[in-house]
C-alpha atoms as a PDB file:
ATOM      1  CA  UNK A   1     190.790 -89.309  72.509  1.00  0.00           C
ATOM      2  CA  UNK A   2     191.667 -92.941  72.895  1.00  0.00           C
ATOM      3  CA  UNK A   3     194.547 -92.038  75.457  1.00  0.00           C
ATOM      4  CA  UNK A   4     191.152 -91.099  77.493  1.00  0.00           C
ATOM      5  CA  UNK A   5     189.970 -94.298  77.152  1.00  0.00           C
ATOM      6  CA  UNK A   6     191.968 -95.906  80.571  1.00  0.00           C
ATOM      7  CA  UNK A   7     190.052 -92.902  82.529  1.00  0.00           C
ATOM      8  CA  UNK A   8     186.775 -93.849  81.330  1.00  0.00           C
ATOM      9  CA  UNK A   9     187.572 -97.475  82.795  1.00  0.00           C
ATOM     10  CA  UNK A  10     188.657 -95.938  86.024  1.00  0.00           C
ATOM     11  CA  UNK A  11     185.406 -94.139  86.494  1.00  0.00           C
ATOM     12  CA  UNK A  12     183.118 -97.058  85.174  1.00  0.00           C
ATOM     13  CA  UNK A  13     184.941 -98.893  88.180  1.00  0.00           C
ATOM     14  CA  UNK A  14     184.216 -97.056  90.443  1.00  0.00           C
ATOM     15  CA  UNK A  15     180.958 -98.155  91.283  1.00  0.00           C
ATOM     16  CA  UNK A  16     182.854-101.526  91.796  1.00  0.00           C
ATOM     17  CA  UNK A  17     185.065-100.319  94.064  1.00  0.00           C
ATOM     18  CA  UNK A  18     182.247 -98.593  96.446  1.00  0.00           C
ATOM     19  CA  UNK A  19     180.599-101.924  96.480  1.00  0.00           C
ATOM     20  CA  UNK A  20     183.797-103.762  97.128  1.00  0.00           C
ATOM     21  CA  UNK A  21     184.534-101.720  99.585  1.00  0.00           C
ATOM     22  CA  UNK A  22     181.746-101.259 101.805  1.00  0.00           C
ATOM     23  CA  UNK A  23     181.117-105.106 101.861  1.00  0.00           C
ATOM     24  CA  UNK A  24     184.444-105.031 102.774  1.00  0.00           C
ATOM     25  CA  UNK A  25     184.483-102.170 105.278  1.00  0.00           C
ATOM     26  CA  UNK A  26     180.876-102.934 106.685  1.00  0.00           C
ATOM     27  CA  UNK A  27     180.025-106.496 106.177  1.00  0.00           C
ATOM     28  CA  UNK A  28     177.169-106.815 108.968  1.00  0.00           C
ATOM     29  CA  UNK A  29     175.341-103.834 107.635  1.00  0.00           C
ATOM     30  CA  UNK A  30     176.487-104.121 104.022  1.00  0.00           C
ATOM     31  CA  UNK A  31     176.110-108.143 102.952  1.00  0.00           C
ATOM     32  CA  UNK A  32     175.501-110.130  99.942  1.00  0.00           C
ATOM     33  CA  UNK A  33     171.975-108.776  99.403  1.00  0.00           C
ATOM     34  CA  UNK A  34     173.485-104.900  99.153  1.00  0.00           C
ATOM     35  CA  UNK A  35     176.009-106.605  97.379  1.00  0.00           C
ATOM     36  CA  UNK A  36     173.766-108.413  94.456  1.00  0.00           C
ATOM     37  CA  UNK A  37     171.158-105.547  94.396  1.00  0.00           C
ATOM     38  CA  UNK A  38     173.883-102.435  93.822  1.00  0.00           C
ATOM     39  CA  UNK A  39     175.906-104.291  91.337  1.00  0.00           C
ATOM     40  CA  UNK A  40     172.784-105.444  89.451  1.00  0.00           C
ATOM     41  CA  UNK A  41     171.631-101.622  89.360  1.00  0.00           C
ATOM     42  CA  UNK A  42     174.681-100.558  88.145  1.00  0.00           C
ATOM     43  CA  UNK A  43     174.766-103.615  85.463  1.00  0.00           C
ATOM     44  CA  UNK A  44     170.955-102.365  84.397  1.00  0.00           C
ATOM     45  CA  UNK A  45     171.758 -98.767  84.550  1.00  0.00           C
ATOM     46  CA  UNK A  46     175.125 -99.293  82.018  1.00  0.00           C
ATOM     47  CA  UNK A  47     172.783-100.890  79.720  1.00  0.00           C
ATOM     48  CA  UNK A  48     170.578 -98.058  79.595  1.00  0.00           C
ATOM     49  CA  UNK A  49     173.270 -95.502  78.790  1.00  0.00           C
ATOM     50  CA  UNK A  50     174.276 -97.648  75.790  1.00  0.00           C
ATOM     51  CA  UNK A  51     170.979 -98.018  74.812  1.00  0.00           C
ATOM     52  CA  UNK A  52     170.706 -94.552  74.718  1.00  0.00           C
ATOM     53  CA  UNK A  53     173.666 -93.711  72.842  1.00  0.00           C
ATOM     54  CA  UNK A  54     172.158 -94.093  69.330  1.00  0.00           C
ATOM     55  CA  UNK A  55     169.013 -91.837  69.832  1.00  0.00           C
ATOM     56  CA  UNK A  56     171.272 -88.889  71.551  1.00  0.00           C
ATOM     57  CA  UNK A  57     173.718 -89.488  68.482  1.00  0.00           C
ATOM     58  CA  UNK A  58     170.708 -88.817  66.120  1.00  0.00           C
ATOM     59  CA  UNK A  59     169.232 -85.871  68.625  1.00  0.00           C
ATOM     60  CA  UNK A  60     172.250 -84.319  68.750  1.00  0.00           C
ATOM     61  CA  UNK A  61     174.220 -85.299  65.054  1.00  0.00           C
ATOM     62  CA  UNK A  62     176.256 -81.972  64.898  1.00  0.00           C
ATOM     63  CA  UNK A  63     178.016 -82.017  68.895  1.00  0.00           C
ATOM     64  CA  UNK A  64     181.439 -83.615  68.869  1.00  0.00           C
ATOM     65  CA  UNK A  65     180.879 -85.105  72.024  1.00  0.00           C
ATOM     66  CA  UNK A  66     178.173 -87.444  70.679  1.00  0.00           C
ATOM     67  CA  UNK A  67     180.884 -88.910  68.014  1.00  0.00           C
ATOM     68  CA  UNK A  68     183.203 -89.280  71.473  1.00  0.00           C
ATOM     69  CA  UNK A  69     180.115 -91.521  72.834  1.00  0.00           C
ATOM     70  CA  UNK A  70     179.736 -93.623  69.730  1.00  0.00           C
ATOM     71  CA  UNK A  71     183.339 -94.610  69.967  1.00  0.00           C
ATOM     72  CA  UNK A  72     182.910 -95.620  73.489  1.00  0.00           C
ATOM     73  CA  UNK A  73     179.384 -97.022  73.371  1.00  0.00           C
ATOM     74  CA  UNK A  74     181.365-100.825  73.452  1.00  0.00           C
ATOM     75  CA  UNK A  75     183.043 -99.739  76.368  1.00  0.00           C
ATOM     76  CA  UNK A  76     179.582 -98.878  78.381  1.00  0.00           C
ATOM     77  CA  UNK A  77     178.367-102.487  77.474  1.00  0.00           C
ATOM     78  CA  UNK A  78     181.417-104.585  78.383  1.00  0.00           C
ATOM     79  CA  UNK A  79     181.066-102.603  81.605  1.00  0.00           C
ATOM     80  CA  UNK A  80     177.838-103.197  81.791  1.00  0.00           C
ATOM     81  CA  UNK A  81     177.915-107.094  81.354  1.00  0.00           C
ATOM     82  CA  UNK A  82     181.223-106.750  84.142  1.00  0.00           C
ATOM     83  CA  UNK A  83     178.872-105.400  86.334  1.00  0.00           C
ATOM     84  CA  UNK A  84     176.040-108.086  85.500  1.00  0.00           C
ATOM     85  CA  UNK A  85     178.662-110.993  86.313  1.00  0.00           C
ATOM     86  CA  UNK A  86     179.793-109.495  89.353  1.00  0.00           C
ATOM     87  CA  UNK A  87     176.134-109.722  90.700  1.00  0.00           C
ATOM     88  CA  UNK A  88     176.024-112.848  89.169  1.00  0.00           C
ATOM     89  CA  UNK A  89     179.342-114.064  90.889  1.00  0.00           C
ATOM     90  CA  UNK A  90     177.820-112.436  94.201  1.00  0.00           C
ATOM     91  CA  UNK A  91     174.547-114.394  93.847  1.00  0.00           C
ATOM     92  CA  UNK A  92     176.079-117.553  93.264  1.00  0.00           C
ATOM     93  CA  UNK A  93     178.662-116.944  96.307  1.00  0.00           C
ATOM     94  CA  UNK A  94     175.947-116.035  98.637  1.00  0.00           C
ATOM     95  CA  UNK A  95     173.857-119.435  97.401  1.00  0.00           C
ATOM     96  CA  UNK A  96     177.240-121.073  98.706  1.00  0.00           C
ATOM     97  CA  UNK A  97     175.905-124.441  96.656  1.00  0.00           C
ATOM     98  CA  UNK A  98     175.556-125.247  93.084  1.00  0.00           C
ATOM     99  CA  UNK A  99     172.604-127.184  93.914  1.00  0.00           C
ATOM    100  CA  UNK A 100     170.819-124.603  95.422  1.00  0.00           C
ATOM    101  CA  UNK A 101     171.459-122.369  92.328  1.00  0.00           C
ATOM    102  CA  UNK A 102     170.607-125.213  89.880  1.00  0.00           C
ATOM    103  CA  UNK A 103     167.603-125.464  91.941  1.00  0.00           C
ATOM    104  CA  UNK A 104     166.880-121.820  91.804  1.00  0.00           C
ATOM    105  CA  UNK A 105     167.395-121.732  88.513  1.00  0.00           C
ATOM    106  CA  UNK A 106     164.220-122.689  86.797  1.00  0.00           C
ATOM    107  CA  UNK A 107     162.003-119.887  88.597  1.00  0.00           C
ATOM    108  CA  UNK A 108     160.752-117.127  86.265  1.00  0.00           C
ATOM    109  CA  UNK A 109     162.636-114.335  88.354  1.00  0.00           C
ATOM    110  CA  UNK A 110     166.021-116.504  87.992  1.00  0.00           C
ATOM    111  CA  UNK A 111     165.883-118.050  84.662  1.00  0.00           C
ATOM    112  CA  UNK A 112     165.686-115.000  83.238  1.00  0.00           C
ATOM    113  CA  UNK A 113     168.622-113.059  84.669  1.00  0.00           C
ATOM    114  CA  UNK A 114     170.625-116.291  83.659  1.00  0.00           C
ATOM    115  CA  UNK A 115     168.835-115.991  79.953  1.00  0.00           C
ATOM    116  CA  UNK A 116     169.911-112.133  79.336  1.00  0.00           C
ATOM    117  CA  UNK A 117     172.885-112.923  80.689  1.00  0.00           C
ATOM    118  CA  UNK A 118     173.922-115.849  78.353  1.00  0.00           C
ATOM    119  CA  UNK A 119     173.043-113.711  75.611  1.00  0.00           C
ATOM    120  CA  UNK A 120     175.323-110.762  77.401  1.00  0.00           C
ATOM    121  CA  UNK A 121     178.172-113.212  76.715  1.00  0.00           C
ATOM    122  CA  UNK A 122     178.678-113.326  73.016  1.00  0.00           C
ATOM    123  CA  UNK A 123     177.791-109.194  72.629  1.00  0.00           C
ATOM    124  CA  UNK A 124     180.709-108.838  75.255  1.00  0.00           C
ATOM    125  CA  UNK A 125     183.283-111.509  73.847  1.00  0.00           C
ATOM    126  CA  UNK A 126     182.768-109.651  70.426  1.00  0.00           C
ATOM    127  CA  UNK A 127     182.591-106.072  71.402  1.00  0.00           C
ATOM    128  CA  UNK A 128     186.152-105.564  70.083  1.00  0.00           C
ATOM    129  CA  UNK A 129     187.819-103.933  66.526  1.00  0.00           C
ATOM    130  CA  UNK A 130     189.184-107.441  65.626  1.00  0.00           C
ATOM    131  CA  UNK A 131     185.663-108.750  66.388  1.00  0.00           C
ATOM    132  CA  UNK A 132     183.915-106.078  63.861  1.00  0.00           C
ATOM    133  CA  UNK A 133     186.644-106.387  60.982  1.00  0.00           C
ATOM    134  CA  UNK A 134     186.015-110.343  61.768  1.00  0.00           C
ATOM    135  CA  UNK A 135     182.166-110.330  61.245  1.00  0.00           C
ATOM    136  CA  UNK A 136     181.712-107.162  59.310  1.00  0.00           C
ATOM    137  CA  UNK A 137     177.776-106.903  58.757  1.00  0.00           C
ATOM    138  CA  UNK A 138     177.429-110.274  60.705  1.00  0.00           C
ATOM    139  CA  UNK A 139     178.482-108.153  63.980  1.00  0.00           C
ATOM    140  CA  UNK A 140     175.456-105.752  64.035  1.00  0.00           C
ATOM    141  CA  UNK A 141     173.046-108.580  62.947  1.00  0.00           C
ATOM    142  CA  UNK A 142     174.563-110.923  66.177  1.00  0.00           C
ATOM    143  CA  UNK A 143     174.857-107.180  68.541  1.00  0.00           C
ATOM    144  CA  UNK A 144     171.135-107.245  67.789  1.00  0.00           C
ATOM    145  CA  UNK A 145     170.613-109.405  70.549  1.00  0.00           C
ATOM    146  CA  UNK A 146     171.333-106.192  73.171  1.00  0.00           C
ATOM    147  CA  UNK A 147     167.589-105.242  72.945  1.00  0.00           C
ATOM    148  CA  UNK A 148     166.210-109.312  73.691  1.00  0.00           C
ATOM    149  CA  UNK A 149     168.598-109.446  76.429  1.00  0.00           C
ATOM    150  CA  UNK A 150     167.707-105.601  77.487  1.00  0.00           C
ATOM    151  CA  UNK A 151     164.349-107.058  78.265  1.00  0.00           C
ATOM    152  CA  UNK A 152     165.043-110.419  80.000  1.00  0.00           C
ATOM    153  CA  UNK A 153     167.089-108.169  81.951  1.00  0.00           C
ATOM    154  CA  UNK A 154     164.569-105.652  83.409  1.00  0.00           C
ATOM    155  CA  UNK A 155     162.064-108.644  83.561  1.00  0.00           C
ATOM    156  CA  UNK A 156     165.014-110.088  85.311  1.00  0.00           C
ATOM    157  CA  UNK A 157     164.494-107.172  87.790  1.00  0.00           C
ATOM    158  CA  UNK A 158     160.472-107.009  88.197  1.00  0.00           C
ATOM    159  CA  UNK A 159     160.080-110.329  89.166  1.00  0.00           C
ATOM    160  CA  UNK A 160     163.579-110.668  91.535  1.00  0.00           C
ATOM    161  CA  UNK A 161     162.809-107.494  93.398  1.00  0.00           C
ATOM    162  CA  UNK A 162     161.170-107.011  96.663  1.00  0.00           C
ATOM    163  CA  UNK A 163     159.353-103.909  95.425  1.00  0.00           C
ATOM    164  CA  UNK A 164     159.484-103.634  91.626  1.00  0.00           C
ATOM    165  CA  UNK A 165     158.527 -99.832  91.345  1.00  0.00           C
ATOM    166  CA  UNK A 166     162.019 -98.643  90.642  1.00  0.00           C
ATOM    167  CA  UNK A 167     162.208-101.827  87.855  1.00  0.00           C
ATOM    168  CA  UNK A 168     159.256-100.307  86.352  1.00  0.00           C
ATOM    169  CA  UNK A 169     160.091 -96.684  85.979  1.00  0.00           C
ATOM    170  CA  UNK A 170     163.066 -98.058  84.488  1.00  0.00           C
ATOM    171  CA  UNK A 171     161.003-100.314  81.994  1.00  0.00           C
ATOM    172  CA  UNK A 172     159.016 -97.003  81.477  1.00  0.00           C
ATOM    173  CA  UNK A 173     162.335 -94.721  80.561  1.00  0.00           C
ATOM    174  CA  UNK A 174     164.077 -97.565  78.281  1.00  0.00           C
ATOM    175  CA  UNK A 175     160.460 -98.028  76.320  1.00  0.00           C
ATOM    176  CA  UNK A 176     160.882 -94.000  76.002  1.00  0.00           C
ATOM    177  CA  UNK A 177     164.658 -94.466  74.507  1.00  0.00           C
ATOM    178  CA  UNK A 178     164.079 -96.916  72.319  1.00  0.00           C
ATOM    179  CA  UNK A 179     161.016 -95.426  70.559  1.00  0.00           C
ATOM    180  CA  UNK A 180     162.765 -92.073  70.724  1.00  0.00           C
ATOM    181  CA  UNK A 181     165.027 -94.101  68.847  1.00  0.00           C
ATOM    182  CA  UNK A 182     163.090 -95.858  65.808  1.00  0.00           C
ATOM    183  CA  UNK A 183     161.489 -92.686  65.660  1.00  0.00           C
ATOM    184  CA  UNK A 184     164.584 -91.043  65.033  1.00  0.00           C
ATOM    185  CA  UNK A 185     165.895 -93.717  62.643  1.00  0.00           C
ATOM    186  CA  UNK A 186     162.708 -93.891  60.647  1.00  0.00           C
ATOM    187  CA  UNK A 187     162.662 -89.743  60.297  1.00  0.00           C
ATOM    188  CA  UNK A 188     166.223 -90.020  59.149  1.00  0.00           C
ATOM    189  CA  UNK A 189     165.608 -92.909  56.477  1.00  0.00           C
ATOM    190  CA  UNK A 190     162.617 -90.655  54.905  1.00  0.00           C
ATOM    191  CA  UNK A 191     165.209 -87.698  54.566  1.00  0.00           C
ATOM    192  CA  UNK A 192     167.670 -89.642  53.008  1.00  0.00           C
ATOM    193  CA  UNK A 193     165.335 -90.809  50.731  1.00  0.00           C
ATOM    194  CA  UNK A 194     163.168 -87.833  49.958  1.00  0.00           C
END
């Protein structure tokens, strides 16, 4: 399985590569703002998948393929936090001044994409086996911090976008995963114990 693992980066870039290209291809109907908005969805729509990893491991305990996803499940964040500095990299490129970003910065809509996304940084610097070995229990308590900056990051998205619908129906299906989730967890701690 982990000779698969270059293939799963090569589709997880992909997206990347679209966006790359078509700003590339078609800059005067394809800009910065296509730019930031695609590679933020694609940033947002990573972290959902690895947010839903756990609960479709629990769902589905007995299918290989969900033990193939828990091995991976790093890989979908890192990606996802790629993604998320990409759009951040576009933003600040498009700004074309630090003091315009600086000044930016302080508004609800922008202080909190910059918020999820400092606490993106430690989850991806440590989302590695020498990390885990390193911080044994210490690493889930700090990887924790996904579901704080899970929610600075769609808030990130309600308040930034021009018409928040789609950031809300998104809202709606990660509230769904994650208390599909503690559901799940809690039903399994009760039969472990009974």
């Amino acid at each position: 399985m982990s000779n698969r693992r270059p293939l799963l980066w090569a589709i997880l870039a992909l997206p990347g590569a679209r966006i790359l290209w078509r700003w590339w291809a078609t800059p005067e109907s394809y800009g910065f703002g296509h730019a930031i908005g695609d590679s933020g969805d694609w940033a947002a729509w990573l972290l959902m998948v690895t947010l839903a990893v756990t609960p479709v491991r629990l769902l589905f305990r007995r299918q290989r393929w969900t033990a193939w996803l828990m091995r991976r499940r790093r890989d979908l964040g890192v990606a996802s936090f790629a993604y998320a500095v990409g759009h951040t990299v576009i933003y600040v490129a498009d700004r074309a001044s630090p003091s315009v970003v600086i000044e930016a910065a302080g508004s609800p809509d922008m202080l909190t994409g910059w918020l999820a996304l400092a606490l993106f940084v430690p989850l991806a610097a440590t989302s590695n086996d020498l990390a885990v070995r390193a911080l044994k229990r210490s690493w889930k308590v700090l990887h924790r911090l996904v579901y704080p900056a899970a929610i600075l990051t769609f808030l990130h998205w309600v308040l930034a976008a021009f018409d928040p619908t789609t950031a809300y129906i998104h809202i709606g299906v990660l509230a769904a995963v994650e208390l599909l989730r503690i559901w799940l967890q809690r039903r399994q701690s009760r039969l472990q114990q009974g």
